[in-house]
C-alpha atoms as a PDB file:
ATOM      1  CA  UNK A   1       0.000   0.000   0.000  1.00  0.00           C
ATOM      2  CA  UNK A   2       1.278   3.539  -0.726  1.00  0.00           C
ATOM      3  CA  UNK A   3       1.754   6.307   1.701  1.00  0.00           C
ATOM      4  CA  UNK A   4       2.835  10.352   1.262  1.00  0.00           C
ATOM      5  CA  UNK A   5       6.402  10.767   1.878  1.00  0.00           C
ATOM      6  CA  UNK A   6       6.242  14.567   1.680  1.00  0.00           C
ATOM      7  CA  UNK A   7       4.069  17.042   0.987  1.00  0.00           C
ATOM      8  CA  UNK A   8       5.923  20.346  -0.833  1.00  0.00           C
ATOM      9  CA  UNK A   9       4.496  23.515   0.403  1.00  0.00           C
ATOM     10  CA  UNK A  10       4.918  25.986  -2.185  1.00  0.00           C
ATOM     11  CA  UNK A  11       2.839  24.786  -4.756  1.00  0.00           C
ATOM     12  CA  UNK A  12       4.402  23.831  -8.693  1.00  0.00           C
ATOM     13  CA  UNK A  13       3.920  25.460 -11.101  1.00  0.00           C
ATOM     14  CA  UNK A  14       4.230  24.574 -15.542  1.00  0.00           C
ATOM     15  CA  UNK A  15       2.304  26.341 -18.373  1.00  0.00           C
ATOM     16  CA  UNK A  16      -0.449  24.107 -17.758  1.00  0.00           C
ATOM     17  CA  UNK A  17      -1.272  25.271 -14.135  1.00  0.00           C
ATOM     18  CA  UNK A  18      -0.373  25.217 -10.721  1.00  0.00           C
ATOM     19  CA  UNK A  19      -0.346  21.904  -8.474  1.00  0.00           C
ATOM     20  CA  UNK A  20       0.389  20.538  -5.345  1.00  0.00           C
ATOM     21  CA  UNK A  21       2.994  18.071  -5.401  1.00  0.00           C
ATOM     22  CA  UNK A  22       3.599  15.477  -2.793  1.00  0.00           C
ATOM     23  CA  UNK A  23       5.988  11.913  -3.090  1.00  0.00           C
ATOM     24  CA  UNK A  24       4.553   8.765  -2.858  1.00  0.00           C
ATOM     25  CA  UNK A  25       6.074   5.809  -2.092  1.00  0.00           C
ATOM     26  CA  UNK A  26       5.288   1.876  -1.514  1.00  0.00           C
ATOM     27  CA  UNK A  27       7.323  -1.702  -1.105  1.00  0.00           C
ATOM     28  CA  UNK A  28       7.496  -2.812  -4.206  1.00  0.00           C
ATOM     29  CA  UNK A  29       7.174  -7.105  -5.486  1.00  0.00           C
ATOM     30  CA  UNK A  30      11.073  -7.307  -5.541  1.00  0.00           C
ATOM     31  CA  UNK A  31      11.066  -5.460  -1.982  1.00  0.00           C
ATOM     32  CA  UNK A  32      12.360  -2.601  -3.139  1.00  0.00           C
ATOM     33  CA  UNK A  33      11.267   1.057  -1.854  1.00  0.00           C
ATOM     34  CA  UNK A  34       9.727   3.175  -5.147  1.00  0.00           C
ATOM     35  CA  UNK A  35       8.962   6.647  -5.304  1.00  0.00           C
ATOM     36  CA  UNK A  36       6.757   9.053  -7.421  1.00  0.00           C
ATOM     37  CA  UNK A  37       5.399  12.443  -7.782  1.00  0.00           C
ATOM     38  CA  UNK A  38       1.418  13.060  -7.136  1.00  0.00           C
ATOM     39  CA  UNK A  39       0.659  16.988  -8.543  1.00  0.00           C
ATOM     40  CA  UNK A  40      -3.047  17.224  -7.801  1.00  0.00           C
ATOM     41  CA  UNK A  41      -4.063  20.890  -9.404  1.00  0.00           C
ATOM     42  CA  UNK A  42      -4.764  23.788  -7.541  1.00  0.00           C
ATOM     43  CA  UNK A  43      -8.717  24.097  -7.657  1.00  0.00           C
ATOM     44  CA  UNK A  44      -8.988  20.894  -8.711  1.00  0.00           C
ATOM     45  CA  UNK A  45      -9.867  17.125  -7.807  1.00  0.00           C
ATOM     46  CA  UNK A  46      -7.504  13.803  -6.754  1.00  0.00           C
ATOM     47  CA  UNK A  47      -8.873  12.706 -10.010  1.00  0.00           C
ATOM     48  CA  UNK A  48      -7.247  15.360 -12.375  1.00  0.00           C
ATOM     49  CA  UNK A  49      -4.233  14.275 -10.535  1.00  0.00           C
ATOM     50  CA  UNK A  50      -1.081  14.106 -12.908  1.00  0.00           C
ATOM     51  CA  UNK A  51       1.015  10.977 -11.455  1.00  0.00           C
ATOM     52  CA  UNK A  52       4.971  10.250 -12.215  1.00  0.00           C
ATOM     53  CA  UNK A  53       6.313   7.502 -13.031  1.00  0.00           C
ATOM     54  CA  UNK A  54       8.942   5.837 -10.408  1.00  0.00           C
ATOM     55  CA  UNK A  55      11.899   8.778  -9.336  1.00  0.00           C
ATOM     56  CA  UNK A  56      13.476   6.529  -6.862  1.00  0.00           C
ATOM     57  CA  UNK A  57      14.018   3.099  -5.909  1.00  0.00           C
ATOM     58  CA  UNK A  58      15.937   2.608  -2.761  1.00  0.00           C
ATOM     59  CA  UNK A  59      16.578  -0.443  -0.597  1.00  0.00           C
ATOM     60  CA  UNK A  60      14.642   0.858   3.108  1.00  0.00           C
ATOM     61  CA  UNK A  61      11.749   3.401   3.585  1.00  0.00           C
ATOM     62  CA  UNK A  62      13.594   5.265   5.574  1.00  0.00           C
ATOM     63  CA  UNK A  63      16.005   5.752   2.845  1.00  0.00           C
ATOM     64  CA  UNK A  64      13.328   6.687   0.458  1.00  0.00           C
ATOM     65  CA  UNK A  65      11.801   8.812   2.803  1.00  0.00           C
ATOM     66  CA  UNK A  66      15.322  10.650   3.781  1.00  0.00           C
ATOM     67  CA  UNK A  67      15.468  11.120  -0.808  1.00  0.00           C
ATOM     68  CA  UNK A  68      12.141  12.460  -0.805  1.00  0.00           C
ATOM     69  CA  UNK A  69      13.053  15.024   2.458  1.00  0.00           C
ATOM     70  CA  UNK A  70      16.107  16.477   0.369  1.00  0.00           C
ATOM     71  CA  UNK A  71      14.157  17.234  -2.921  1.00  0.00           C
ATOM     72  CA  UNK A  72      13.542  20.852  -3.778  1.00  0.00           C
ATOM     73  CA  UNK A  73      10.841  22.605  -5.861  1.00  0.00           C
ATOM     74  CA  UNK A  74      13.145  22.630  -8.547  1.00  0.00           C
ATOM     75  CA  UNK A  75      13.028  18.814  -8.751  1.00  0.00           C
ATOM     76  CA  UNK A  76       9.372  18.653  -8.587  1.00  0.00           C
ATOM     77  CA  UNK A  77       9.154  20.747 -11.770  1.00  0.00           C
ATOM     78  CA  UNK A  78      11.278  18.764 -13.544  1.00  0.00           C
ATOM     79  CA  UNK A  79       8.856  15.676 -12.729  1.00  0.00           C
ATOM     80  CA  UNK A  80       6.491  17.359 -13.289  1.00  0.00           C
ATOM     81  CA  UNK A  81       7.666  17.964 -16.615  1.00  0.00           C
ATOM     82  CA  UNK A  82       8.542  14.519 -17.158  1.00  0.00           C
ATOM     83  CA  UNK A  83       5.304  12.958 -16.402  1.00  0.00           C
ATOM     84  CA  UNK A  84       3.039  15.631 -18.424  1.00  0.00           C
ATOM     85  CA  UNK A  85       5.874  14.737 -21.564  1.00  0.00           C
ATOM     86  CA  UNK A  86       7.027  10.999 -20.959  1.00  0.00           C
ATOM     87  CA  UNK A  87       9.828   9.617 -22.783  1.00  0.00           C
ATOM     88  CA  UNK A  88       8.806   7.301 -25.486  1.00  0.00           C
ATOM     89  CA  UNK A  89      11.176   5.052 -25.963  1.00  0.00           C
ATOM     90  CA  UNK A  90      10.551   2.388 -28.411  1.00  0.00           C
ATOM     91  CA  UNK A  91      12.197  -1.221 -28.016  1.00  0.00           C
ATOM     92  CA  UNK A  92      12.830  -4.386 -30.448  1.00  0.00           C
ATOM     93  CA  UNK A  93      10.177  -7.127 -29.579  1.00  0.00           C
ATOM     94  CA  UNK A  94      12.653 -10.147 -29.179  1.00  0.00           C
ATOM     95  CA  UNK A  95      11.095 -12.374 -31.408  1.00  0.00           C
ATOM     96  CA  UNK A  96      10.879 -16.536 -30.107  1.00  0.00           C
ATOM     97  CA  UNK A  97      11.192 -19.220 -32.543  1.00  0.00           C
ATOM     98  CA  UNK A  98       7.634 -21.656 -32.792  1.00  0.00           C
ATOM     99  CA  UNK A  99      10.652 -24.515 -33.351  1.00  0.00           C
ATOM    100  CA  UNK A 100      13.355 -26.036 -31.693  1.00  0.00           C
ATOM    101  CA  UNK A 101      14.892 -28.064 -34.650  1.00  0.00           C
ATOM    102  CA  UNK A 102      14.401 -28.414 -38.797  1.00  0.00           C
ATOM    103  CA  UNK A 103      12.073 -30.302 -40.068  1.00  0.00           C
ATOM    104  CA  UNK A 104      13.412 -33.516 -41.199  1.00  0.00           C
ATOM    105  CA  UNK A 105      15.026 -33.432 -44.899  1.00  0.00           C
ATOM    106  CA  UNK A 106      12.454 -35.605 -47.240  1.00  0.00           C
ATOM    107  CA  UNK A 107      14.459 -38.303 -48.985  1.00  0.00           C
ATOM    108  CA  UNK A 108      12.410 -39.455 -52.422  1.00  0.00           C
ATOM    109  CA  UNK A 109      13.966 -42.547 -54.063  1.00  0.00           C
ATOM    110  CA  UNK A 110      13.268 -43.701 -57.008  1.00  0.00           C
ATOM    111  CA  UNK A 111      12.675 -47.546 -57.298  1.00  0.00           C
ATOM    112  CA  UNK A 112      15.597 -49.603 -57.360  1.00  0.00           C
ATOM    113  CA  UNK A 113      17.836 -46.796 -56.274  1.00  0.00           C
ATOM    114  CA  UNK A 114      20.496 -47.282 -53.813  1.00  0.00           C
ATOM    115  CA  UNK A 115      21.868 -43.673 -52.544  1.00  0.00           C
ATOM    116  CA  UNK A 116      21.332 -39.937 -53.114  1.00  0.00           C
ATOM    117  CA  UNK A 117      18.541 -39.049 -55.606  1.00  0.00           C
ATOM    118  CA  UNK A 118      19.871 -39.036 -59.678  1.00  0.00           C
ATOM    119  CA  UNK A 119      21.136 -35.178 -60.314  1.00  0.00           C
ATOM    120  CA  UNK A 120      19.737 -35.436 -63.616  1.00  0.00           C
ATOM    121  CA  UNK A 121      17.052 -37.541 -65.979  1.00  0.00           C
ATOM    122  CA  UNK A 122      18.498 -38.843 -68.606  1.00  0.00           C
ATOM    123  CA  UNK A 123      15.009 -39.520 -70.475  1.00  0.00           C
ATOM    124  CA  UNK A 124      14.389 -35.464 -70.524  1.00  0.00           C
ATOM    125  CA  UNK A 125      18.018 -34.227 -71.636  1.00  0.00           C
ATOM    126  CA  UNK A 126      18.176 -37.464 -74.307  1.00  0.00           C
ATOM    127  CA  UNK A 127      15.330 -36.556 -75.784  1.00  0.00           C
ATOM    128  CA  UNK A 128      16.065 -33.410 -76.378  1.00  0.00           C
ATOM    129  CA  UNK A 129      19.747 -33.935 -77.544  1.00  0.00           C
ATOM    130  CA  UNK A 130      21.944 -37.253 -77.141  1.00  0.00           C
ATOM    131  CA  UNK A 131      25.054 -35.415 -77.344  1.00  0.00           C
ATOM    132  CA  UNK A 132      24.136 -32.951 -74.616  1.00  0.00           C
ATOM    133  CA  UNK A 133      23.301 -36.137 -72.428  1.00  0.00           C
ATOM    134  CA  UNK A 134      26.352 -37.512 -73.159  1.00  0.00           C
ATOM    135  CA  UNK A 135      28.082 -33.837 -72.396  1.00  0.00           C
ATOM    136  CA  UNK A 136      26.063 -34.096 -68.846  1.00  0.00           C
ATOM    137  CA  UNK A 137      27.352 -37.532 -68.171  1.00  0.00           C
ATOM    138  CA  UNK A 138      30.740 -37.000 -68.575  1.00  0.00           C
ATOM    139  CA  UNK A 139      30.661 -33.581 -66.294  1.00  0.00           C
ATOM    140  CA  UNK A 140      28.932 -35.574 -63.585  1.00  0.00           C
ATOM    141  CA  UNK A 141      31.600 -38.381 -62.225  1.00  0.00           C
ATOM    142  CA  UNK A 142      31.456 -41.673 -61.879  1.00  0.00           C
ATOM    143  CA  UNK A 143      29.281 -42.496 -59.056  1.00  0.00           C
ATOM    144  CA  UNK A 144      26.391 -40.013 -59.910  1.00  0.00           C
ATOM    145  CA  UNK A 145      26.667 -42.033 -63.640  1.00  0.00           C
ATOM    146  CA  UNK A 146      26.223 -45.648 -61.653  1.00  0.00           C
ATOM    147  CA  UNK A 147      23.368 -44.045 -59.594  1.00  0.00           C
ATOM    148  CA  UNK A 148      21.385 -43.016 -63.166  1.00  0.00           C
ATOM    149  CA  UNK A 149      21.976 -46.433 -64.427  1.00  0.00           C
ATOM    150  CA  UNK A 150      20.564 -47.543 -61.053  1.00  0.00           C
ATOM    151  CA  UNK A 151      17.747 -44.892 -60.276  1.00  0.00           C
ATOM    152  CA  UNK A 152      16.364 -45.515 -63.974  1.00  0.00           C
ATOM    153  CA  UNK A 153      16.808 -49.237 -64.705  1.00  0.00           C
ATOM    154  CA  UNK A 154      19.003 -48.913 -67.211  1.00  0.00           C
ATOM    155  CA  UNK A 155      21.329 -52.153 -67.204  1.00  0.00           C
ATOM    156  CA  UNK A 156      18.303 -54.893 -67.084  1.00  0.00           C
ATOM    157  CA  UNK A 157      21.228 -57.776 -67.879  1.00  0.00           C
ATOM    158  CA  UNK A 158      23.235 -57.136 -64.697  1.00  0.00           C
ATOM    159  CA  UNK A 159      26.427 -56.314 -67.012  1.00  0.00           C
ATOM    160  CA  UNK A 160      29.478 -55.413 -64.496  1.00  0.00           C
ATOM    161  CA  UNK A 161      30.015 -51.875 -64.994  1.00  0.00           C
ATOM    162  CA  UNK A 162      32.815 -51.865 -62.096  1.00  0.00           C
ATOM    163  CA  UNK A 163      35.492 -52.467 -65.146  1.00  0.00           C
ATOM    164  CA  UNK A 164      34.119 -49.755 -67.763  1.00  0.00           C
ATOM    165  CA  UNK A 165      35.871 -46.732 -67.965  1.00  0.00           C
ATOM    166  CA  UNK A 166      34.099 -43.251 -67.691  1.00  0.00           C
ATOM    167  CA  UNK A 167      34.024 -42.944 -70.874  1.00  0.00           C
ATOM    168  CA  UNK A 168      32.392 -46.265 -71.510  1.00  0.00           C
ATOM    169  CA  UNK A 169      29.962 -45.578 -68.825  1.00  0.00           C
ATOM    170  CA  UNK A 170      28.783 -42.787 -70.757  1.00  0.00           C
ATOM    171  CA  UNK A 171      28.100 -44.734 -74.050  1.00  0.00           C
ATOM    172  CA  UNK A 172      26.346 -46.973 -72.374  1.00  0.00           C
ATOM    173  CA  UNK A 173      24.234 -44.792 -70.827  1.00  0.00           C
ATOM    174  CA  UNK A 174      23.640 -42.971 -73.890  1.00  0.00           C
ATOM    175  CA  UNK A 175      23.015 -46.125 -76.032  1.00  0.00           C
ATOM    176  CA  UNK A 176      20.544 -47.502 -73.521  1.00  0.00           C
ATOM    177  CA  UNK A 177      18.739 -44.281 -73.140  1.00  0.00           C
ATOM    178  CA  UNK A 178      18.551 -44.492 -76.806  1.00  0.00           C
ATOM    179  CA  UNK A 179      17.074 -47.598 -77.103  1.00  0.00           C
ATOM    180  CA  UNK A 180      14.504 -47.005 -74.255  1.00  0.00           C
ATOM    181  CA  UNK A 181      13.279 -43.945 -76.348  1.00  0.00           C
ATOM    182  CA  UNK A 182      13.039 -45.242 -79.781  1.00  0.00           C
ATOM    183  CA  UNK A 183      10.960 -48.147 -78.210  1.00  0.00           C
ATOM    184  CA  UNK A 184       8.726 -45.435 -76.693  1.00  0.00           C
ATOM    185  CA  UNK A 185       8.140 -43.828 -80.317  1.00  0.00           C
ATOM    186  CA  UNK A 186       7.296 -47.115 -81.894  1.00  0.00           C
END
Protein backbone atom coordinates (compact mmCIF):
# COMPACT_ATOMS: atom_id res chain seq x y z
CA UNK A 1 0.00 0.00 0.00
CA UNK A 2 1.28 3.54 -0.73
CA UNK A 3 1.75 6.31 1.70
CA UNK A 4 2.84 10.35 1.26
CA UNK A 5 6.40 10.77 1.88
CA UNK A 6 6.24 14.57 1.68
CA UNK A 7 4.07 17.04 0.99
CA UNK A 8 5.92 20.35 -0.83
CA UNK A 9 4.50 23.52 0.40
CA UNK A 10 4.92 25.99 -2.18
CA UNK A 11 2.84 24.79 -4.76
CA UNK A 12 4.40 23.83 -8.69
CA UNK A 13 3.92 25.46 -11.10
CA UNK A 14 4.23 24.57 -15.54
CA UNK A 15 2.30 26.34 -18.37
CA UNK A 16 -0.45 24.11 -17.76
CA UNK A 17 -1.27 25.27 -14.13
CA UNK A 18 -0.37 25.22 -10.72
CA UNK A 19 -0.35 21.90 -8.47
CA UNK A 20 0.39 20.54 -5.34
CA UNK A 21 2.99 18.07 -5.40
CA UNK A 22 3.60 15.48 -2.79
CA UNK A 23 5.99 11.91 -3.09
CA UNK A 24 4.55 8.77 -2.86
CA UNK A 25 6.07 5.81 -2.09
CA UNK A 26 5.29 1.88 -1.51
CA UNK A 27 7.32 -1.70 -1.11
CA UNK A 28 7.50 -2.81 -4.21
CA UNK A 29 7.17 -7.11 -5.49
CA UNK A 30 11.07 -7.31 -5.54
CA UNK A 31 11.07 -5.46 -1.98
CA UNK A 32 12.36 -2.60 -3.14
CA UNK A 33 11.27 1.06 -1.85
CA UNK A 34 9.73 3.17 -5.15
CA UNK A 35 8.96 6.65 -5.30
CA UNK A 36 6.76 9.05 -7.42
CA UNK A 37 5.40 12.44 -7.78
CA UNK A 38 1.42 13.06 -7.14
CA UNK A 39 0.66 16.99 -8.54
CA UNK A 40 -3.05 17.22 -7.80
CA UNK A 41 -4.06 20.89 -9.40
CA UNK A 42 -4.76 23.79 -7.54
CA UNK A 43 -8.72 24.10 -7.66
CA UNK A 44 -8.99 20.89 -8.71
CA UNK A 45 -9.87 17.13 -7.81
CA UNK A 46 -7.50 13.80 -6.75
CA UNK A 47 -8.87 12.71 -10.01
CA UNK A 48 -7.25 15.36 -12.38
CA UNK A 49 -4.23 14.27 -10.54
CA UNK A 50 -1.08 14.11 -12.91
CA UNK A 51 1.02 10.98 -11.45
CA UNK A 52 4.97 10.25 -12.21
CA UNK A 53 6.31 7.50 -13.03
CA UNK A 54 8.94 5.84 -10.41
CA UNK A 55 11.90 8.78 -9.34
CA UNK A 56 13.48 6.53 -6.86
CA UNK A 57 14.02 3.10 -5.91
CA UNK A 58 15.94 2.61 -2.76
CA UNK A 59 16.58 -0.44 -0.60
CA UNK A 60 14.64 0.86 3.11
CA UNK A 61 11.75 3.40 3.59
CA UNK A 62 13.59 5.27 5.57
CA UNK A 63 16.00 5.75 2.85
CA UNK A 64 13.33 6.69 0.46
CA UNK A 65 11.80 8.81 2.80
CA UNK A 66 15.32 10.65 3.78
CA UNK A 67 15.47 11.12 -0.81
CA UNK A 68 12.14 12.46 -0.80
CA UNK A 69 13.05 15.02 2.46
CA UNK A 70 16.11 16.48 0.37
CA UNK A 71 14.16 17.23 -2.92
CA UNK A 72 13.54 20.85 -3.78
CA UNK A 73 10.84 22.61 -5.86
CA UNK A 74 13.15 22.63 -8.55
CA UNK A 75 13.03 18.81 -8.75
CA UNK A 76 9.37 18.65 -8.59
CA UNK A 77 9.15 20.75 -11.77
CA UNK A 78 11.28 18.76 -13.54
CA UNK A 79 8.86 15.68 -12.73
CA UNK A 80 6.49 17.36 -13.29
CA UNK A 81 7.67 17.96 -16.61
CA UNK A 82 8.54 14.52 -17.16
CA UNK A 83 5.30 12.96 -16.40
CA UNK A 84 3.04 15.63 -18.42
CA UNK A 85 5.87 14.74 -21.56
CA UNK A 86 7.03 11.00 -20.96
CA UNK A 87 9.83 9.62 -22.78
CA UNK A 88 8.81 7.30 -25.49
CA UNK A 89 11.18 5.05 -25.96
CA UNK A 90 10.55 2.39 -28.41
CA UNK A 91 12.20 -1.22 -28.02
CA UNK A 92 12.83 -4.39 -30.45
CA UNK A 93 10.18 -7.13 -29.58
CA UNK A 94 12.65 -10.15 -29.18
CA UNK A 95 11.10 -12.37 -31.41
CA UNK A 96 10.88 -16.54 -30.11
CA UNK A 97 11.19 -19.22 -32.54
CA UNK A 98 7.63 -21.66 -32.79
CA UNK A 99 10.65 -24.51 -33.35
CA UNK A 100 13.36 -26.04 -31.69
CA UNK A 101 14.89 -28.06 -34.65
CA UNK A 102 14.40 -28.41 -38.80
CA UNK A 103 12.07 -30.30 -40.07
CA UNK A 104 13.41 -33.52 -41.20
CA UNK A 105 15.03 -33.43 -44.90
CA UNK A 106 12.45 -35.60 -47.24
CA UNK A 107 14.46 -38.30 -48.99
CA UNK A 108 12.41 -39.46 -52.42
CA UNK A 109 13.97 -42.55 -54.06
CA UNK A 110 13.27 -43.70 -57.01
CA UNK A 111 12.67 -47.55 -57.30
CA UNK A 112 15.60 -49.60 -57.36
CA UNK A 113 17.84 -46.80 -56.27
CA UNK A 114 20.50 -47.28 -53.81
CA UNK A 115 21.87 -43.67 -52.54
CA UNK A 116 21.33 -39.94 -53.11
CA UNK A 117 18.54 -39.05 -55.61
CA UNK A 118 19.87 -39.04 -59.68
CA UNK A 119 21.14 -35.18 -60.31
CA UNK A 120 19.74 -35.44 -63.62
CA UNK A 121 17.05 -37.54 -65.98
CA UNK A 122 18.50 -38.84 -68.61
CA UNK A 123 15.01 -39.52 -70.48
CA UNK A 124 14.39 -35.46 -70.52
CA UNK A 125 18.02 -34.23 -71.64
CA UNK A 126 18.18 -37.46 -74.31
CA UNK A 127 15.33 -36.56 -75.78
CA UNK A 128 16.06 -33.41 -76.38
CA UNK A 129 19.75 -33.93 -77.54
CA UNK A 130 21.94 -37.25 -77.14
CA UNK A 131 25.05 -35.42 -77.34
CA UNK A 132 24.14 -32.95 -74.62
CA UNK A 133 23.30 -36.14 -72.43
CA UNK A 134 26.35 -37.51 -73.16
CA UNK A 135 28.08 -33.84 -72.40
CA UNK A 136 26.06 -34.10 -68.85
CA UNK A 137 27.35 -37.53 -68.17
CA UNK A 138 30.74 -37.00 -68.58
CA UNK A 139 30.66 -33.58 -66.29
CA UNK A 140 28.93 -35.57 -63.58
CA UNK A 141 31.60 -38.38 -62.23
CA UNK A 142 31.46 -41.67 -61.88
CA UNK A 143 29.28 -42.50 -59.06
CA UNK A 144 26.39 -40.01 -59.91
CA UNK A 145 26.67 -42.03 -63.64
CA UNK A 146 26.22 -45.65 -61.65
CA UNK A 147 23.37 -44.05 -59.59
CA UNK A 148 21.38 -43.02 -63.17
CA UNK A 149 21.98 -46.43 -64.43
CA UNK A 150 20.56 -47.54 -61.05
CA UNK A 151 17.75 -44.89 -60.28
CA UNK A 152 16.36 -45.51 -63.97
CA UNK A 153 16.81 -49.24 -64.70
CA UNK A 154 19.00 -48.91 -67.21
CA UNK A 155 21.33 -52.15 -67.20
CA UNK A 156 18.30 -54.89 -67.08
CA UNK A 157 21.23 -57.78 -67.88
CA UNK A 158 23.24 -57.14 -64.70
CA UNK A 159 26.43 -56.31 -67.01
CA UNK A 160 29.48 -55.41 -64.50
CA UNK A 161 30.01 -51.87 -64.99
CA UNK A 162 32.82 -51.86 -62.10
CA UNK A 163 35.49 -52.47 -65.15
CA UNK A 164 34.12 -49.76 -67.76
CA UNK A 165 35.87 -46.73 -67.97
CA UNK A 166 34.10 -43.25 -67.69
CA UNK A 167 34.02 -42.94 -70.87
CA UNK A 168 32.39 -46.27 -71.51
CA UNK A 169 29.96 -45.58 -68.82
CA UNK A 170 28.78 -42.79 -70.76
CA UNK A 171 28.10 -44.73 -74.05
CA UNK A 172 26.35 -46.97 -72.37
CA UNK A 173 24.23 -44.79 -70.83
CA UNK A 174 23.64 -42.97 -73.89
CA UNK A 175 23.01 -46.13 -76.03
CA UNK A 176 20.54 -47.50 -73.52
CA UNK A 177 18.74 -44.28 -73.14
CA UNK A 178 18.55 -44.49 -76.81
CA UNK A 179 17.07 -47.60 -77.10
CA UNK A 180 14.50 -47.01 -74.25
CA UNK A 181 13.28 -43.95 -76.35
CA UNK A 182 13.04 -45.24 -79.78
CA UNK A 183 10.96 -48.15 -78.21
CA UNK A 184 8.73 -45.44 -76.69
CA UNK A 185 8.14 -43.83 -80.32
CA UNK A 186 7.30 -47.11 -81.89
Amino acid sequence: MSEVLRSFDEPIRDESGTYQARVVGRLADDRMWEGWFEFIPVGGTAADAVISTVESRQPEREHLAYWASGLSAVYAEGALQRARRPVTVRTRIVEVPVSDAPRPRAVTTAPGVVGPEPVLDPFAVGAKSLDILARELGAIGRARMLNIVAAYDLNPRGHDLQGFSDAQLVSFIVAAVDAALIQRIR
